[in-house]
Protein backbone atom coordinates (compact mmCIF):
# COMPACT_ATOMS: atom_id res chain seq x y z
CA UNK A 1 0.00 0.00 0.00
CA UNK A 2 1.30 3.78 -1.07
CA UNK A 3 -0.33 6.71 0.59
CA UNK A 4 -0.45 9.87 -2.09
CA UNK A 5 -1.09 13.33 -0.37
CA UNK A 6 -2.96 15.27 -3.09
CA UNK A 7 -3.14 19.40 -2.36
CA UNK A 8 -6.83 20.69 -3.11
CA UNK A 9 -5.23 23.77 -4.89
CA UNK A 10 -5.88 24.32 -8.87
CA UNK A 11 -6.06 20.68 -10.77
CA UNK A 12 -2.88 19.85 -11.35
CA UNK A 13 -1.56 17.94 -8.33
CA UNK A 14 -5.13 15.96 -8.53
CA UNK A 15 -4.54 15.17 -12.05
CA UNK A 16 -0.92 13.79 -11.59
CA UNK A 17 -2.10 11.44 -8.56
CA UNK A 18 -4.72 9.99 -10.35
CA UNK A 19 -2.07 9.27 -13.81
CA UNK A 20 0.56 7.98 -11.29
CA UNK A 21 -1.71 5.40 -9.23
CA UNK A 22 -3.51 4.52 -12.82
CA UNK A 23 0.44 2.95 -13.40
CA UNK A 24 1.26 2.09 -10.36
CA UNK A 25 1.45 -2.30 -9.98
CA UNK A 26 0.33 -1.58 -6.35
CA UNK A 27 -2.86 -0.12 -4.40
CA UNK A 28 -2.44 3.39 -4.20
CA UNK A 29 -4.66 5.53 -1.13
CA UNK A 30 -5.77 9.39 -1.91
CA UNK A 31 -5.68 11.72 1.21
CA UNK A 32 -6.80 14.78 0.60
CA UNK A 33 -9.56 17.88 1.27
CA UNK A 34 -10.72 16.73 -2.29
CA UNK A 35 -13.52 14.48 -2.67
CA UNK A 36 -12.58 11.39 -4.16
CA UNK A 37 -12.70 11.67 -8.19
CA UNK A 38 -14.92 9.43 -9.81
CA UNK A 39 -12.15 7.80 -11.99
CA UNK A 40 -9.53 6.61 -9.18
CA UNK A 41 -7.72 4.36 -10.14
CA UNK A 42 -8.21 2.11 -6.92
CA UNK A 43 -11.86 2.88 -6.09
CA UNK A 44 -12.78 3.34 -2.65
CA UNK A 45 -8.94 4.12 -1.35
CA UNK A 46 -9.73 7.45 -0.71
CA UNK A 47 -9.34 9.90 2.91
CA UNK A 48 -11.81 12.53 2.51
CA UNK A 49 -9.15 15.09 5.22
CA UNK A 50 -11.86 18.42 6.96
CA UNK A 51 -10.54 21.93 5.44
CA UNK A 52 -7.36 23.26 7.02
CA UNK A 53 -8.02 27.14 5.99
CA UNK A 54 -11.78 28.43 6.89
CA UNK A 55 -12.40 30.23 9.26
CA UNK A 56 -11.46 33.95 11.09
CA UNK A 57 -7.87 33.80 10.26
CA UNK A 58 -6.82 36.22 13.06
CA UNK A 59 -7.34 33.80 15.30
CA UNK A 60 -4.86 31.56 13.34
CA UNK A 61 -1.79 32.32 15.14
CA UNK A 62 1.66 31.84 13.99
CA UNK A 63 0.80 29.18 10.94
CA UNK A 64 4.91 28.76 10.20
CA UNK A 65 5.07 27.90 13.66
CA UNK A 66 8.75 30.60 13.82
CA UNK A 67 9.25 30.20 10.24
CA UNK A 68 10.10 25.97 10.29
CA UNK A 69 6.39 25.17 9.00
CA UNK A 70 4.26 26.29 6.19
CA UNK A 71 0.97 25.78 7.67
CA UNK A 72 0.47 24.67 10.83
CA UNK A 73 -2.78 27.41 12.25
CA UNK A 74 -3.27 27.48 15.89
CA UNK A 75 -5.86 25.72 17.42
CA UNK A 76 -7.92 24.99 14.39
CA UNK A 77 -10.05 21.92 14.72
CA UNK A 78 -10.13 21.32 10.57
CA UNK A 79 -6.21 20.72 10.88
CA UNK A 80 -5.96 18.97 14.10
CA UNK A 81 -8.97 16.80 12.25
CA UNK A 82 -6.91 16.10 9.12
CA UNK A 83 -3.64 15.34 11.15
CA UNK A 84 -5.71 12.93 13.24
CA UNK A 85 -7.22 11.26 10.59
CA UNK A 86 -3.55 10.82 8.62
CA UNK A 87 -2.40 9.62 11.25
CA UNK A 88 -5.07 7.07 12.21
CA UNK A 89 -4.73 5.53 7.99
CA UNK A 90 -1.04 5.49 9.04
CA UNK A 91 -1.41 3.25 11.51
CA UNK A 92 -4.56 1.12 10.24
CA UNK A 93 -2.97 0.68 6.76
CA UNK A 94 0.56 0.53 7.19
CA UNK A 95 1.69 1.90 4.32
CA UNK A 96 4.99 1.02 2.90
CA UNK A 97 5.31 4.38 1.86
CA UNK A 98 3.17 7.99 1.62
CA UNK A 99 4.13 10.46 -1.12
CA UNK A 100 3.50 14.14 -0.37
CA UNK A 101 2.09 16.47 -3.04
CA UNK A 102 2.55 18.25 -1.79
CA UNK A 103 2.83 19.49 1.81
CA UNK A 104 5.77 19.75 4.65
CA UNK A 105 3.70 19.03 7.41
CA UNK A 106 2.03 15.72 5.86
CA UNK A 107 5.47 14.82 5.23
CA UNK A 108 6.50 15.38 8.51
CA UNK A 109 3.57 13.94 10.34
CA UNK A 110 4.46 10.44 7.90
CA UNK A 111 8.11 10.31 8.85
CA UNK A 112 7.43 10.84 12.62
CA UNK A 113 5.04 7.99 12.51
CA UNK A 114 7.99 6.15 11.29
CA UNK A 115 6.56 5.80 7.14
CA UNK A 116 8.88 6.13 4.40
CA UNK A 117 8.39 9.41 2.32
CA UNK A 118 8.56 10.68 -1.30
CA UNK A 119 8.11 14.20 -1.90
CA UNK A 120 6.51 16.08 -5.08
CA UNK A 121 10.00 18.10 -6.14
CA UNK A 122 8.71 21.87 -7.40
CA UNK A 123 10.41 24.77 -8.54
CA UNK A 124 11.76 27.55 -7.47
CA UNK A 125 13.41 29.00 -3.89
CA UNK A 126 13.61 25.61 -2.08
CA UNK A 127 15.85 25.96 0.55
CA UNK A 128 13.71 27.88 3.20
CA UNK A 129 13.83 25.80 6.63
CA UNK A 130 10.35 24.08 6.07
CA UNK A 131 11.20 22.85 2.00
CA UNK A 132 14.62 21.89 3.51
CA UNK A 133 13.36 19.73 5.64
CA UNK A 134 10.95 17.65 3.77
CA UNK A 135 13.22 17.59 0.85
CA UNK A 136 15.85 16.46 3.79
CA UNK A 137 13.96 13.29 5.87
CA UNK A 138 12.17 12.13 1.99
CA UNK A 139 13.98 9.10 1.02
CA UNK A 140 13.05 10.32 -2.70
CA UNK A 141 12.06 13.21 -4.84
CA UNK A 142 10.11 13.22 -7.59
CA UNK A 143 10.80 16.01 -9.96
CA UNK A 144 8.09 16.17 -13.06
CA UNK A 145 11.10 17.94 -15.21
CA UNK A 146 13.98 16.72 -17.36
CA UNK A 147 17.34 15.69 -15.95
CA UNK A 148 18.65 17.81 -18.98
CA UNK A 149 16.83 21.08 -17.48
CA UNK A 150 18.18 20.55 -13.84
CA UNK A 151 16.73 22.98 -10.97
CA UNK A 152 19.86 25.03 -10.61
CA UNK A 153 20.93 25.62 -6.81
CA UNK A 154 20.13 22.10 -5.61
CA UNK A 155 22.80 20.59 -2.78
CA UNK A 156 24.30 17.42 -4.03
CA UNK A 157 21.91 15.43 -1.06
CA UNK A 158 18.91 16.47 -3.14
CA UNK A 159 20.19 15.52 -6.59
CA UNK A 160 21.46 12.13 -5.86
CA UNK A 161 18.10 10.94 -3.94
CA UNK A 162 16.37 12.30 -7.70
CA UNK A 163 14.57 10.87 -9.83
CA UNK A 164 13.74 12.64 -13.19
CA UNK A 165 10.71 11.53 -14.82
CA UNK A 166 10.16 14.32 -17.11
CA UNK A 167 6.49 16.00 -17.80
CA UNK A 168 3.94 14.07 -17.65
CA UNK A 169 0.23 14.41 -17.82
CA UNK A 170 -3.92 12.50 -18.16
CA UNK A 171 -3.09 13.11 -22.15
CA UNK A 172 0.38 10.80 -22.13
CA UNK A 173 -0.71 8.62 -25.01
CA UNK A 174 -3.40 9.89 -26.31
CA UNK A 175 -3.86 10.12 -30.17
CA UNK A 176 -4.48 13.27 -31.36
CA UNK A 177 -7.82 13.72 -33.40
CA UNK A 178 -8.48 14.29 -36.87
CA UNK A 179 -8.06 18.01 -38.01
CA UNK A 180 -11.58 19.83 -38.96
CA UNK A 181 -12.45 19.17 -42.45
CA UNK A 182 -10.56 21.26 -45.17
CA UNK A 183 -8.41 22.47 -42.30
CA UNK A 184 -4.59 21.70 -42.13
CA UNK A 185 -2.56 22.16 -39.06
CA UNK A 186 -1.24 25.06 -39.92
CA UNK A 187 1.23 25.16 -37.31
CA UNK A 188 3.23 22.86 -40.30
CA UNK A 189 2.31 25.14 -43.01
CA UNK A 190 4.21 28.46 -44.36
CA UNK A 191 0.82 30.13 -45.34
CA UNK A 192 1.37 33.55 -47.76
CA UNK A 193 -0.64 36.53 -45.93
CA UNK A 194 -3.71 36.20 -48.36
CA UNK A 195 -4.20 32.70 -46.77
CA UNK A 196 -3.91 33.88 -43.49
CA UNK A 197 -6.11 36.38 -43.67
CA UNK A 198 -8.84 33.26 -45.32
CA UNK A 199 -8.02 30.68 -42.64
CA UNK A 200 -7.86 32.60 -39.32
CA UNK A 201 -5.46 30.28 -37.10
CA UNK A 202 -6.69 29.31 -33.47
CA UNK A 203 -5.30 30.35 -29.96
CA UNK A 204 -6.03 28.42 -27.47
CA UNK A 205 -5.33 30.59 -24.20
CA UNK A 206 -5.06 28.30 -20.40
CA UNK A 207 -5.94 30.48 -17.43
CA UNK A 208 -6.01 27.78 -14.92
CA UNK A 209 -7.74 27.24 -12.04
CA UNK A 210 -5.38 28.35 -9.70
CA UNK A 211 -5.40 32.02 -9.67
CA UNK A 212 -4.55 34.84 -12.66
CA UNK A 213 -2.62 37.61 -13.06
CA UNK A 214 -4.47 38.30 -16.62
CA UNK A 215 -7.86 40.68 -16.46
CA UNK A 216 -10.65 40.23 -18.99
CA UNK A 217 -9.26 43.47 -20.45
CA UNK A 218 -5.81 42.45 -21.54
CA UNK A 219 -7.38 39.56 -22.38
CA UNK A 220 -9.56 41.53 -25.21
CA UNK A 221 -6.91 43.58 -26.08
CA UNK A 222 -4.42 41.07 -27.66
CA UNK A 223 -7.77 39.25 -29.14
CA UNK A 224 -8.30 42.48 -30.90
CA UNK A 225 -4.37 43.00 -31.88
CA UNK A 226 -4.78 40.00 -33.48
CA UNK A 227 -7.27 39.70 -36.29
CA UNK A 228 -6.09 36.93 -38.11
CA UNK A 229 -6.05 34.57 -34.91
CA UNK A 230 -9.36 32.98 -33.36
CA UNK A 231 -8.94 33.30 -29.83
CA UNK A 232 -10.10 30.68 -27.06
CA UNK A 233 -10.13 30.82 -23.47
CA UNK A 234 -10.15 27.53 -21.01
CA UNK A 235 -10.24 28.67 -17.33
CA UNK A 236 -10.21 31.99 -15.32
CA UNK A 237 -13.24 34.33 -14.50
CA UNK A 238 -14.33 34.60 -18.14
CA UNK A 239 -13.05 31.65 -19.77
CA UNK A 240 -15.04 28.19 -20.69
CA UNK A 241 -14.40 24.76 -18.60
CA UNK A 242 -14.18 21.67 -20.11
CA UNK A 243 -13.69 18.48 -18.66
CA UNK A 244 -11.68 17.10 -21.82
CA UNK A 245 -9.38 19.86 -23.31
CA UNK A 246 -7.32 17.44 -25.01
CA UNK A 247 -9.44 18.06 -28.88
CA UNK A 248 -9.31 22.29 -28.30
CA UNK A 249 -5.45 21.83 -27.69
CA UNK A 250 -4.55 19.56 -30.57
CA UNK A 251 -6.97 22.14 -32.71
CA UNK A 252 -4.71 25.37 -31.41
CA UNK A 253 -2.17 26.55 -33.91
CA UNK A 254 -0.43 28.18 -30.94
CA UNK A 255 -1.25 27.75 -27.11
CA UNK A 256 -1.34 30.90 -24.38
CA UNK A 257 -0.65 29.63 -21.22
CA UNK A 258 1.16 29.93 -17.78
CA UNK A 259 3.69 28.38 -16.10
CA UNK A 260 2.04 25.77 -14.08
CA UNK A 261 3.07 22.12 -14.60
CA UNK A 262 -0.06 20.62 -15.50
CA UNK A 263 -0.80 23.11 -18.05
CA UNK A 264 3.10 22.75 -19.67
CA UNK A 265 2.89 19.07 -18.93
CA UNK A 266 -0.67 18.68 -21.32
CA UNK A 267 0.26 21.25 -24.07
CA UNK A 268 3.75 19.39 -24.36
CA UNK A 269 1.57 16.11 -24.36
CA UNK A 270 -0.20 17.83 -27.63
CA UNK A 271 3.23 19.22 -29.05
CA UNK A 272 1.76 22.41 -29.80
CA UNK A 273 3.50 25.93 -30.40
CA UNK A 274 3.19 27.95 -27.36
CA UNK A 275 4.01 31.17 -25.78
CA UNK A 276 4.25 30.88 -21.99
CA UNK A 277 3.69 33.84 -19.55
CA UNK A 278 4.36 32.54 -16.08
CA UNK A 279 2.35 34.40 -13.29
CA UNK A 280 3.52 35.14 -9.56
CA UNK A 281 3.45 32.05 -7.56
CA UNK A 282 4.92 31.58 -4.02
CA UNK A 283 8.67 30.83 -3.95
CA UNK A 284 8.78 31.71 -7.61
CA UNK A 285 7.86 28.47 -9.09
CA UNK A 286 6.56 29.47 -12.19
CA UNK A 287 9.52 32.14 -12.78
CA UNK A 288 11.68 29.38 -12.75
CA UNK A 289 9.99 26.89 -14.73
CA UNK A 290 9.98 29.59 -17.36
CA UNK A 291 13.75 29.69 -17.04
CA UNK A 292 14.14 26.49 -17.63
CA UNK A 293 11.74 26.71 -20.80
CA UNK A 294 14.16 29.67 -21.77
CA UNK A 295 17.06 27.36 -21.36
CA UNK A 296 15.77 24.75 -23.77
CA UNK A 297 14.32 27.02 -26.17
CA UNK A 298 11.11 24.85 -25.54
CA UNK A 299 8.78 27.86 -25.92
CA UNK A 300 8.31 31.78 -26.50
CA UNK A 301 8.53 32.91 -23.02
CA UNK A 302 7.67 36.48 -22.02
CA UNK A 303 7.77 37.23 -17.91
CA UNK A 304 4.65 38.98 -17.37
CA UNK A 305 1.02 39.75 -19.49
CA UNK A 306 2.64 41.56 -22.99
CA UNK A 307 1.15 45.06 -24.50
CA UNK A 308 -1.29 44.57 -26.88
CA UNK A 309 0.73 45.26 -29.86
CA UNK A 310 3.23 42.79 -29.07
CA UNK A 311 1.00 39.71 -29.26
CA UNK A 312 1.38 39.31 -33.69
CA UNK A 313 4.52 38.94 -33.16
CA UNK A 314 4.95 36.76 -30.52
CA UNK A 315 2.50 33.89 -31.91
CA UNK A 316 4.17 34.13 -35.58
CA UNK A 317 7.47 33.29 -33.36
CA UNK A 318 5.62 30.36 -31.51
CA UNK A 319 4.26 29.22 -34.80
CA UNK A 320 7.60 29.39 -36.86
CA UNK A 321 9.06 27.66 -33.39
CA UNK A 322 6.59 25.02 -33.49
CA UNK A 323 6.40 22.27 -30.86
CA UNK A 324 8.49 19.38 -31.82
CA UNK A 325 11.13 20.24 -28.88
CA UNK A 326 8.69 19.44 -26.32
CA UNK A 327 9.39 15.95 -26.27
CA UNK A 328 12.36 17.14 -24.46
CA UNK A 329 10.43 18.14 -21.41
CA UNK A 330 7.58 15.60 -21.73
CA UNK A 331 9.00 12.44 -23.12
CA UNK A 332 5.55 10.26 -22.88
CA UNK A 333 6.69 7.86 -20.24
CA UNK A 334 7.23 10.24 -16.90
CA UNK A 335 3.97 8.59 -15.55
CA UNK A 336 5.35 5.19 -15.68
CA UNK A 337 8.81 6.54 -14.18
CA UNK A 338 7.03 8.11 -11.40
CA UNK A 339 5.07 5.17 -10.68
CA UNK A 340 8.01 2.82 -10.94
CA UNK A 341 10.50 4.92 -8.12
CA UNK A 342 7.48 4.69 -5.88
CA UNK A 343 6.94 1.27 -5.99
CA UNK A 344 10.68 0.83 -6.34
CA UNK A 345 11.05 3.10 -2.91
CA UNK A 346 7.94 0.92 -1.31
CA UNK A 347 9.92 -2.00 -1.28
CA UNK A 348 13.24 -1.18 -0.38
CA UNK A 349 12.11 1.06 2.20
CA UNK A 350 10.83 -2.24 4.04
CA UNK A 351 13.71 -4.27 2.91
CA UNK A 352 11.14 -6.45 1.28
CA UNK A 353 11.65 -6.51 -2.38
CA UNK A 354 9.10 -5.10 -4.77
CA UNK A 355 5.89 -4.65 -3.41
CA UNK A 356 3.32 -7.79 -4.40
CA UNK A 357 1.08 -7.66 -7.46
CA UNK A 358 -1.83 -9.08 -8.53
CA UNK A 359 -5.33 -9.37 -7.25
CA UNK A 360 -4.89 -11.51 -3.80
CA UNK A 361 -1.75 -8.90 -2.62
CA UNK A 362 -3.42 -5.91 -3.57
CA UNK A 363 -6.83 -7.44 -1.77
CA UNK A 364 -4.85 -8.15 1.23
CA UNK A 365 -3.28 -4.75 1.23
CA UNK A 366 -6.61 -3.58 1.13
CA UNK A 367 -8.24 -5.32 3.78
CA UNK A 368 -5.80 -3.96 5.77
CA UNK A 369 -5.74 -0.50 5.00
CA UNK A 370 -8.93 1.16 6.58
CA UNK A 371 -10.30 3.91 4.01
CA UNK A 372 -11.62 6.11 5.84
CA UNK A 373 -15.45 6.97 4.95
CA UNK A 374 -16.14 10.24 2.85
CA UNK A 375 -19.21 11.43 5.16
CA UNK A 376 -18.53 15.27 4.00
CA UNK A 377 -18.15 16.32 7.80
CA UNK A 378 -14.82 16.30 9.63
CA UNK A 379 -16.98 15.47 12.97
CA UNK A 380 -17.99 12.17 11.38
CA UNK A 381 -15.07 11.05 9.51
CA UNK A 382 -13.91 8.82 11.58
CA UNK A 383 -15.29 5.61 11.03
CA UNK A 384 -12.90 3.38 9.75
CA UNK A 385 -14.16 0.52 6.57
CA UNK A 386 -12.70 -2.20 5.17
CA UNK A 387 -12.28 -2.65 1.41
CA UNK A 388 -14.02 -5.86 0.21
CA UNK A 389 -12.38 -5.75 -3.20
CA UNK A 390 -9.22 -3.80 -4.95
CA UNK A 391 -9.06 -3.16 -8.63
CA UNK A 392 -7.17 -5.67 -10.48
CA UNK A 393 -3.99 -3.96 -11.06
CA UNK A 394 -3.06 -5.88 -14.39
CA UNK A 395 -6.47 -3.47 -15.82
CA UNK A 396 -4.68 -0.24 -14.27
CA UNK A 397 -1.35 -1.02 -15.83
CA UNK A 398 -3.20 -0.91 -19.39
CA UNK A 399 -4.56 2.73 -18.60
CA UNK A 400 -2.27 5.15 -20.74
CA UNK A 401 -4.82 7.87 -20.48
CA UNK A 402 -6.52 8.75 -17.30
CA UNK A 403 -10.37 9.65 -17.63
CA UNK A 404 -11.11 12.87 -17.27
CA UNK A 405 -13.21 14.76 -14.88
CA UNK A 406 -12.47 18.27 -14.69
CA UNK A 407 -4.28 21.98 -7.62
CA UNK A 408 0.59 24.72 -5.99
């Protein structure tokens, strides 16, 4: 059994979880303030944890607890729930080992209780005392980038306990569909300006669901710069959702999007032309991941929201750029890396071998564990299950793509 933290914030931690455990040989248990998705991969493994942030926060005290925690709030019964309720899976399921994605203080809590842990590697200004010392007592990081783009700064202790798996995201795999009647990807095509102006080309611009920097107005203002471009927008206050974005990013002749992982991780899946803005994130993580674009010459990369006048230019350079190089960042197999170190970690952190496979081991593991019920309130969370049945693990291992349904 592997425990996987999952952070509620934006979508992309969720969606990496569920496209690790789809490959992982081994049952793999959710914990998180997110309701359990509809397509786990091991249904039913799932810790519905109470909200760790509502409330008055004035009466939150010191959450970095003198600067050596990131979120630790004073007397709040939502995180004393969640720590209690980690805790109790801990020591019902015996885990061989929980991967954090990411928080210090779930980390922590594991390795106190004497579980093996992996940490989600990220971006950025990393050595602050709390990031030092989960990326410290983890017995393995997991950084969703490219050996070749290294995060520059690391000590040697980080980098040797490493494991690169490169990009990876839901859409590994995936073929991309057929292109619109009578339309070409034009992304491959040196169209003369009386074509252009016949066949506007598409933008597809990703807000996320994480937070903007981008209004509505500057939004409108490079759509109207741009008259030969059809502009549309996934995410943020004004933009459409969809629950399957994989067809509107294989139709975009160039892709607008930030910095975050997910989003780089999906429109290097699609191997489309992009221009990447990266927006202000804490400990500059997206700042850095667009240096490390910049250093592979991967995509246009501009550091904050361009003048309107600038965008023509920009998106003939990501178009003339095009996206082959993206297979450097997102090779196509980081999910099965990933998914391999953990179970790889699992068993030598118990001296045991490889973690079993199959049906009856991943029953047994199961029967064991103690998911804890979903019952929506953190008062009532506590009643501990067993799992009758686990997924066979031979189907997950077939999953390439993860189904969709719709986190920094």
């Amino acid at each position: 059994m592997i425990g996987y933290y999952v952070h509620h914030q934006g979508s992309g931690h969720l969606n990496r979880a569920r496209t690790v455990a789809a490959h992982c040989p081994v049952p793999v248990t959710g914990l998180s303030t997110l309701p359990e998705p509809q397509d786990w991969p091991w249904p039913g493994l799932w810790v519905r944890l109470p909200r760790d942030d509502d409330g008055d926060s004035s009466g939150f005290g010191d959450v970095t607890a003198g600067g050596r925690l990131h979120w630790a709030p004073v007397g709040h019964a939502g995180f004393r729930g969640r720590m209690a309720l980690i805790a109790r899976w801990i020591e019902e399921a015996s885990p061989r080992l929980l991967m954090s994605d990411v928080s210090v203080e779930v980390a922590l809590l594991a390795r106190l209780l004497g579980t093996p842990v992996a940490v989600a590697a990220m971006r950025g200004e990393r050595t602050d005392p709390p990031h030092r010392m989960a990326y410290d007592l983890a017995g393995l990081l997991l950084a969703p980038w490219p050996a070749a783009l290294p995060e520059p700064g690391w000590p040697a202790h980080w980098t040797a306990k490493t494991v690169h798996t490169g990009a990876f995201s839901r859409f590994d795999g995936r073929p991309r569909p057929a292109r619109a009647p009578g339309r070409t990807d034009l992304s491959l095509t040196d169209l003369s300006r009386t074509d252009r102006s016949s066949t506007p080309r598409r933008v597809l611009l990703l807000m996320g669901s994480g937070g903007t920097d981008v209004s509505p107005g500057e939004v409108k203002a490079a759509r109207a710069a741009t008259p030969g471009w059809e502009w549309t927008t996934l995410g943020g206050a004004d933009g459409g959702w969809s629950a399957d974005p994989w067809p509107a990013l294989c139709a975009a002749d160039v892709v607008v999007t930030h910095a975050g992982q997910n989003a780089l991780a999906e429109c290097a899946a699609a191997r489309r032309p992009a221009v990447v803005v990266p927006q202000e994130r804490p400990f500059g993580e997206q700042a850095a991941t667009a240096r490390a674009l910049t250093r592979g010459r991967l995509a246009v990369v501009v550091p904050h929201w361009p003048p309107a006048e600038s965008w023509p230019a920009l998106l003939e350079q990501a178009h003339a750029r095009g996206g082959d190089r993206w297979s450097l960042w997102a090779p196509g197999d980081g999910a099965t890396r990933a998914a391999t170190a953990l179970t790889d970690a699992a068993g030598e952190a118990t001296g045991a071998g490889p973690p079993p496979t199959g049906r009856a081991a991943g029953a047994g593991a199961a029967e064991d564990a103690g998911a804890v019920r979903d019952t929506g309130a953190a008062g009532d969370a506590s009643e501990v299950r067993g799992t009758g049945a686990v997924r066979d693990p031979g189907a997950v291992g077939n999953s390439g793509a993860v189904r969709d349904t719709g986190a920094p």
